[in-house]
N, C-alpha and C. Protein backbone atom coordinates (compact mmCIF):
# COMPACT_ATOMS: atom_id res chain seq x y z
N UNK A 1 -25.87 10.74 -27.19
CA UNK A 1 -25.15 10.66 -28.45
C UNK A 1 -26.12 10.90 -29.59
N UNK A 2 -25.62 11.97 -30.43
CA UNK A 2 -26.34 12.04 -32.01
C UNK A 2 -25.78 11.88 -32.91
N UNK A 3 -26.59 11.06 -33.75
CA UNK A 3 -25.56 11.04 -34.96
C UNK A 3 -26.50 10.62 -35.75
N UNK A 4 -26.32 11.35 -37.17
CA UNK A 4 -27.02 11.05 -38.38
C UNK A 4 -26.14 10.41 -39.56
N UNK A 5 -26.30 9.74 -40.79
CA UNK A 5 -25.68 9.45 -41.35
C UNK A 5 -26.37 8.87 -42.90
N UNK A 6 -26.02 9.12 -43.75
CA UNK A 6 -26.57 8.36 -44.64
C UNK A 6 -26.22 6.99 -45.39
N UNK A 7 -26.75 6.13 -45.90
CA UNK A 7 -26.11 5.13 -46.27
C UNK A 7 -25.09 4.64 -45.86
N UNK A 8 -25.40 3.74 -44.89
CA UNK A 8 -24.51 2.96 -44.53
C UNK A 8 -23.67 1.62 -45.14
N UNK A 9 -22.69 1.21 -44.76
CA UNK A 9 -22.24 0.24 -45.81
C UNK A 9 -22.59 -1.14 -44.96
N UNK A 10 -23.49 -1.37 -46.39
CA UNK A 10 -23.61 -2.94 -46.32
C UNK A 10 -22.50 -4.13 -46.77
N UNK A 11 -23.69 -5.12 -47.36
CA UNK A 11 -23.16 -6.36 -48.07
C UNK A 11 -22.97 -5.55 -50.04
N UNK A 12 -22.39 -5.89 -50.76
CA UNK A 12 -22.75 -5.59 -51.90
C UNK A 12 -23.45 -5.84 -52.44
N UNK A 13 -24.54 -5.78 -53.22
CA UNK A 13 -25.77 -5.94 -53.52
C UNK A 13 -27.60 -5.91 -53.09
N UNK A 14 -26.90 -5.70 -51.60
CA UNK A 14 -27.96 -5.00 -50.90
C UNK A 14 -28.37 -3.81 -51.22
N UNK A 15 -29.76 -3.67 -50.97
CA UNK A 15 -30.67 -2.23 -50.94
C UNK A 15 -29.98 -1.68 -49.66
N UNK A 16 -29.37 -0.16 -49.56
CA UNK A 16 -28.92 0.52 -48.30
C UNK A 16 -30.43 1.71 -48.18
N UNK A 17 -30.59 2.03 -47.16
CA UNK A 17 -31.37 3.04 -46.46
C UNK A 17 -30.75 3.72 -47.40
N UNK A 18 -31.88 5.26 -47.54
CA UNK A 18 -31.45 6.48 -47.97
C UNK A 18 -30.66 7.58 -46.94
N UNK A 19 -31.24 6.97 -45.75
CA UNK A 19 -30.85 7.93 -44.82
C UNK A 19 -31.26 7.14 -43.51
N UNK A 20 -30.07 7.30 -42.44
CA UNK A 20 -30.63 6.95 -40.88
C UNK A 20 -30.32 7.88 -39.82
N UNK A 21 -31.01 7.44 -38.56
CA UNK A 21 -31.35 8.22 -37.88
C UNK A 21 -30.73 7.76 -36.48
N UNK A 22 -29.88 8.21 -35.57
CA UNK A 22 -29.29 7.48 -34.69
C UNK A 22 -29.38 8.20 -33.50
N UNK A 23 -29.71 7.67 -32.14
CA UNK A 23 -29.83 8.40 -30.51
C UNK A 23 -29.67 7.42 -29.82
N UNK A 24 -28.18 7.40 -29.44
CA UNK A 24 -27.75 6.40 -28.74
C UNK A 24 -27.91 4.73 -29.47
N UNK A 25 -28.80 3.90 -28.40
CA UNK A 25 -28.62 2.64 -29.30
C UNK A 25 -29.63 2.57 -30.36
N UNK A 26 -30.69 2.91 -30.34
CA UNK A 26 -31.73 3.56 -30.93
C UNK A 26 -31.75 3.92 -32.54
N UNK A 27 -31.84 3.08 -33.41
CA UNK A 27 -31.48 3.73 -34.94
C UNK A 27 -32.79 3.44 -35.99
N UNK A 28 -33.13 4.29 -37.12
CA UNK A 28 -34.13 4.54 -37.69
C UNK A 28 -33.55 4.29 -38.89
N UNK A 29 -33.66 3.47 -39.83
CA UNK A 29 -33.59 2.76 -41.46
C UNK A 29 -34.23 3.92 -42.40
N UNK A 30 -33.97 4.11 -43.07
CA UNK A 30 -35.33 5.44 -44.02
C UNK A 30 -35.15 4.99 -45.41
N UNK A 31 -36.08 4.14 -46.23
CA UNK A 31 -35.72 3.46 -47.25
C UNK A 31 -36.85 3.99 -47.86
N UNK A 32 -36.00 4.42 -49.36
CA UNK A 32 -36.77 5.14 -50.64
C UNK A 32 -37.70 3.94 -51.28
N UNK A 33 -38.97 4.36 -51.61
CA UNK A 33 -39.33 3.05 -52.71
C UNK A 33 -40.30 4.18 -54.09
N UNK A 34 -39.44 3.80 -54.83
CA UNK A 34 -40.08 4.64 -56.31
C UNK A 34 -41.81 4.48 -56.48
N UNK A 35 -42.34 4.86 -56.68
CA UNK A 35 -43.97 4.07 -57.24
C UNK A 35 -44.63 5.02 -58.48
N UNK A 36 -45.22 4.49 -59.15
CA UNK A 36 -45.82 5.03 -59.99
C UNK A 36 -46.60 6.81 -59.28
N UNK A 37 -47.23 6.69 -58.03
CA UNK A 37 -47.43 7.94 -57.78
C UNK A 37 -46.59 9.15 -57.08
N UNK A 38 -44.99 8.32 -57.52
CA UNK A 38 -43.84 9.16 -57.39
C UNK A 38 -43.39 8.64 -55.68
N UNK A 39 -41.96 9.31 -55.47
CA UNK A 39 -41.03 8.70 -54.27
C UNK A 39 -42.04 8.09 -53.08
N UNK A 40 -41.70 7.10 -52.08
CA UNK A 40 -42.58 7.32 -51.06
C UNK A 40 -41.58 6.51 -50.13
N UNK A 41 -41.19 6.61 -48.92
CA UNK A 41 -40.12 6.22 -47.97
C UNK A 41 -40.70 5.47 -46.88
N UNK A 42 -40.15 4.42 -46.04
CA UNK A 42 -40.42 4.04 -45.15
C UNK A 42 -39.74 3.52 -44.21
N UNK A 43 -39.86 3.57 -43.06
CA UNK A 43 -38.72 3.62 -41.86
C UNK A 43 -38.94 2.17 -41.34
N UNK A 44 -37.18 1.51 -40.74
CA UNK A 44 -37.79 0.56 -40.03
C UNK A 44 -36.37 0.86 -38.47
N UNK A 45 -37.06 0.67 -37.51
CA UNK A 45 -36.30 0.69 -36.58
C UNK A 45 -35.67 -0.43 -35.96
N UNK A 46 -34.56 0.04 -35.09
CA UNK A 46 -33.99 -1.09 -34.24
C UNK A 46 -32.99 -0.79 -33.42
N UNK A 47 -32.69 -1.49 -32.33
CA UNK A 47 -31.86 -1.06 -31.00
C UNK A 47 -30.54 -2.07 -31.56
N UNK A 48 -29.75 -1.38 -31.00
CA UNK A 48 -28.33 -2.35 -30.84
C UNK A 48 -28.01 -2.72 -29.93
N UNK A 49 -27.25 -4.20 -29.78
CA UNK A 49 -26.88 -4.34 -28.21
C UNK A 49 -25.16 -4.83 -28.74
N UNK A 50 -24.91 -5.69 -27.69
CA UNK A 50 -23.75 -6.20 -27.65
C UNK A 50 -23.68 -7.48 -27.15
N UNK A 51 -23.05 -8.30 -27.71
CA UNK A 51 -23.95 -9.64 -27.23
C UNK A 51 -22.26 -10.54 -27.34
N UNK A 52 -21.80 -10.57 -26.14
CA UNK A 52 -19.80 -10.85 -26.17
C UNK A 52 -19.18 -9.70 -27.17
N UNK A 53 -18.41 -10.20 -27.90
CA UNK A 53 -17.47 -9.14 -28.89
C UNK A 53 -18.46 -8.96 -30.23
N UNK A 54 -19.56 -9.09 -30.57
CA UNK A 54 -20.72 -8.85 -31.57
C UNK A 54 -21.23 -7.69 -31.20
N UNK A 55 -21.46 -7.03 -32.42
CA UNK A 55 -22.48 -6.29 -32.25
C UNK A 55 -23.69 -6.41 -32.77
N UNK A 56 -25.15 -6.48 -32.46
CA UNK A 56 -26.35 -7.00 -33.17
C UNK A 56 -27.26 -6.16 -32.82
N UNK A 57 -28.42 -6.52 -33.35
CA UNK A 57 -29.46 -5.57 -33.30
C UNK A 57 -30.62 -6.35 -33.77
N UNK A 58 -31.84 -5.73 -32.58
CA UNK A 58 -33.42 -6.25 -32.41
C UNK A 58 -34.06 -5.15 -32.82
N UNK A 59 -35.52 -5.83 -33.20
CA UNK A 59 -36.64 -4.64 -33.16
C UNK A 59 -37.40 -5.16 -32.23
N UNK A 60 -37.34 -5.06 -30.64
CA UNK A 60 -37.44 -5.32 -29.77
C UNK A 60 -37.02 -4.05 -28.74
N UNK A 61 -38.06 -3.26 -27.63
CA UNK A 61 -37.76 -2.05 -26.90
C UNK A 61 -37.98 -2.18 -26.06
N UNK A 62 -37.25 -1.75 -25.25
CA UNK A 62 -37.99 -1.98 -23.16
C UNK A 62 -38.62 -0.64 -23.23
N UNK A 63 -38.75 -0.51 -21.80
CA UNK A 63 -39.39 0.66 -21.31
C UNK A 63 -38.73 1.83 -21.64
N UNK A 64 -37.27 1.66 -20.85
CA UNK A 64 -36.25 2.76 -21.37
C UNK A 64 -35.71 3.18 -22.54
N UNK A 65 -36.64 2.39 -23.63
CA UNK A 65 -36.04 2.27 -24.86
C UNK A 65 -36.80 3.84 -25.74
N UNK A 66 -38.28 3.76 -24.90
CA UNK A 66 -39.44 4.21 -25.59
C UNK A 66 -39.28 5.96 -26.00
N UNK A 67 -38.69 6.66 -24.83
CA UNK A 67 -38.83 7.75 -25.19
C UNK A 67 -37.73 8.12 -26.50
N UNK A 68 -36.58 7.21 -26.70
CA UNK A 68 -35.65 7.75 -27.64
C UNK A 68 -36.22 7.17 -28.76
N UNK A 69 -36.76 6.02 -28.49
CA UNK A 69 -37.58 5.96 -30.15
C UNK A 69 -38.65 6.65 -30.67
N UNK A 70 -39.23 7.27 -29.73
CA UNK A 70 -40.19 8.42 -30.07
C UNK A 70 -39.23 9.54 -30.83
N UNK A 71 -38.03 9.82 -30.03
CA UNK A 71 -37.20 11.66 -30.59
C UNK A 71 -36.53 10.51 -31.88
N UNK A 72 -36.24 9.36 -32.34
CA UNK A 72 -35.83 8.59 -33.62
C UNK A 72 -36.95 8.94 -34.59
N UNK A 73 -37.87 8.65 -33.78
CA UNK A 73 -38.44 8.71 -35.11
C UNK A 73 -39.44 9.90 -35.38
N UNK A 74 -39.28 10.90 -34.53
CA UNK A 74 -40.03 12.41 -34.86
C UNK A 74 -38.70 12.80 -35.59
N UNK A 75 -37.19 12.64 -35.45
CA UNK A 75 -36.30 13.09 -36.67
C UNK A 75 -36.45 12.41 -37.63
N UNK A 76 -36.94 11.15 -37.95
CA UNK A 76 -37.20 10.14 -39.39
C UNK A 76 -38.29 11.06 -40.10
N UNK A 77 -38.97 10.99 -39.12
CA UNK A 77 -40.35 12.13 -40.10
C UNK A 77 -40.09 13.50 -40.49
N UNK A 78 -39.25 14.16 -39.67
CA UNK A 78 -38.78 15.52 -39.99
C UNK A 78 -38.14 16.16 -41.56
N UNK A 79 -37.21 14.48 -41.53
CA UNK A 79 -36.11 14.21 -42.69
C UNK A 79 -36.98 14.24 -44.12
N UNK A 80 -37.97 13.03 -43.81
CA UNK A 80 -38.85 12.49 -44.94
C UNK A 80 -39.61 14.08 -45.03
N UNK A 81 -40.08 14.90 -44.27
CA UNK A 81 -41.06 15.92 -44.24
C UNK A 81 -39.89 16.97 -45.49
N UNK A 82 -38.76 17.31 -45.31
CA UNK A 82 -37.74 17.49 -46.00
C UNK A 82 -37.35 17.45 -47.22
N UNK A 83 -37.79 16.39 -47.56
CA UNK A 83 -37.44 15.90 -49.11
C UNK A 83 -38.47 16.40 -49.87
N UNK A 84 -40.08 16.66 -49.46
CA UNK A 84 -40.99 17.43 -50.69
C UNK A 84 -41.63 15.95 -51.27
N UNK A 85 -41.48 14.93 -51.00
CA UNK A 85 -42.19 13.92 -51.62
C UNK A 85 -43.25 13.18 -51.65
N UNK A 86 -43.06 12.69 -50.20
CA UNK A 86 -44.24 12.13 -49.77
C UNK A 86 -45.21 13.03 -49.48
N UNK A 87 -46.69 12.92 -49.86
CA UNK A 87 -47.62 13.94 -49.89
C UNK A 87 -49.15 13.59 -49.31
């Protein structure tokens, strides 16, 4: 499964990602932060599970977890590589 998406909906008043990154359970956060030496982004990852009728999510990976967070987050960098900002 692929799927990209931007801004997802939160709580109201929350900071949302600029952009995420999704492969299977596998998802990549991509959050803008302004700075005086102009844009600079940073990713935070995490798996989803299912835990009864919940759905939740760790930053916690098994073994089988590893290679899709590697292809998560070579597209997180691809994205950020994209934008012209970070330098």
């Amino acid at each position: 499964m692929l799927a990209t998406a931007t801004a997802p909906e939160n709580a109201p008043g929350r900071q949302r990602p600029v952009h995420e990154v999704r492969l299977g359970a596998i998802k990549a956060a991509i959050w803008r932060n302004d700075t005086a030496a102009g844009p600079r982004h940073n990713v935070t990852f995490s798996r989803l599970f299912r835990d009864a009728e919940q759905w939740r999510s760790t930053e916690s990976f098994g073994r089988d977890d590893l290679l899709l967070l590697a292809k998560v987050a070579d597209q997180a960098h691809s994205w950020i590589l994209a934008q012209g900002h970070d330098q």
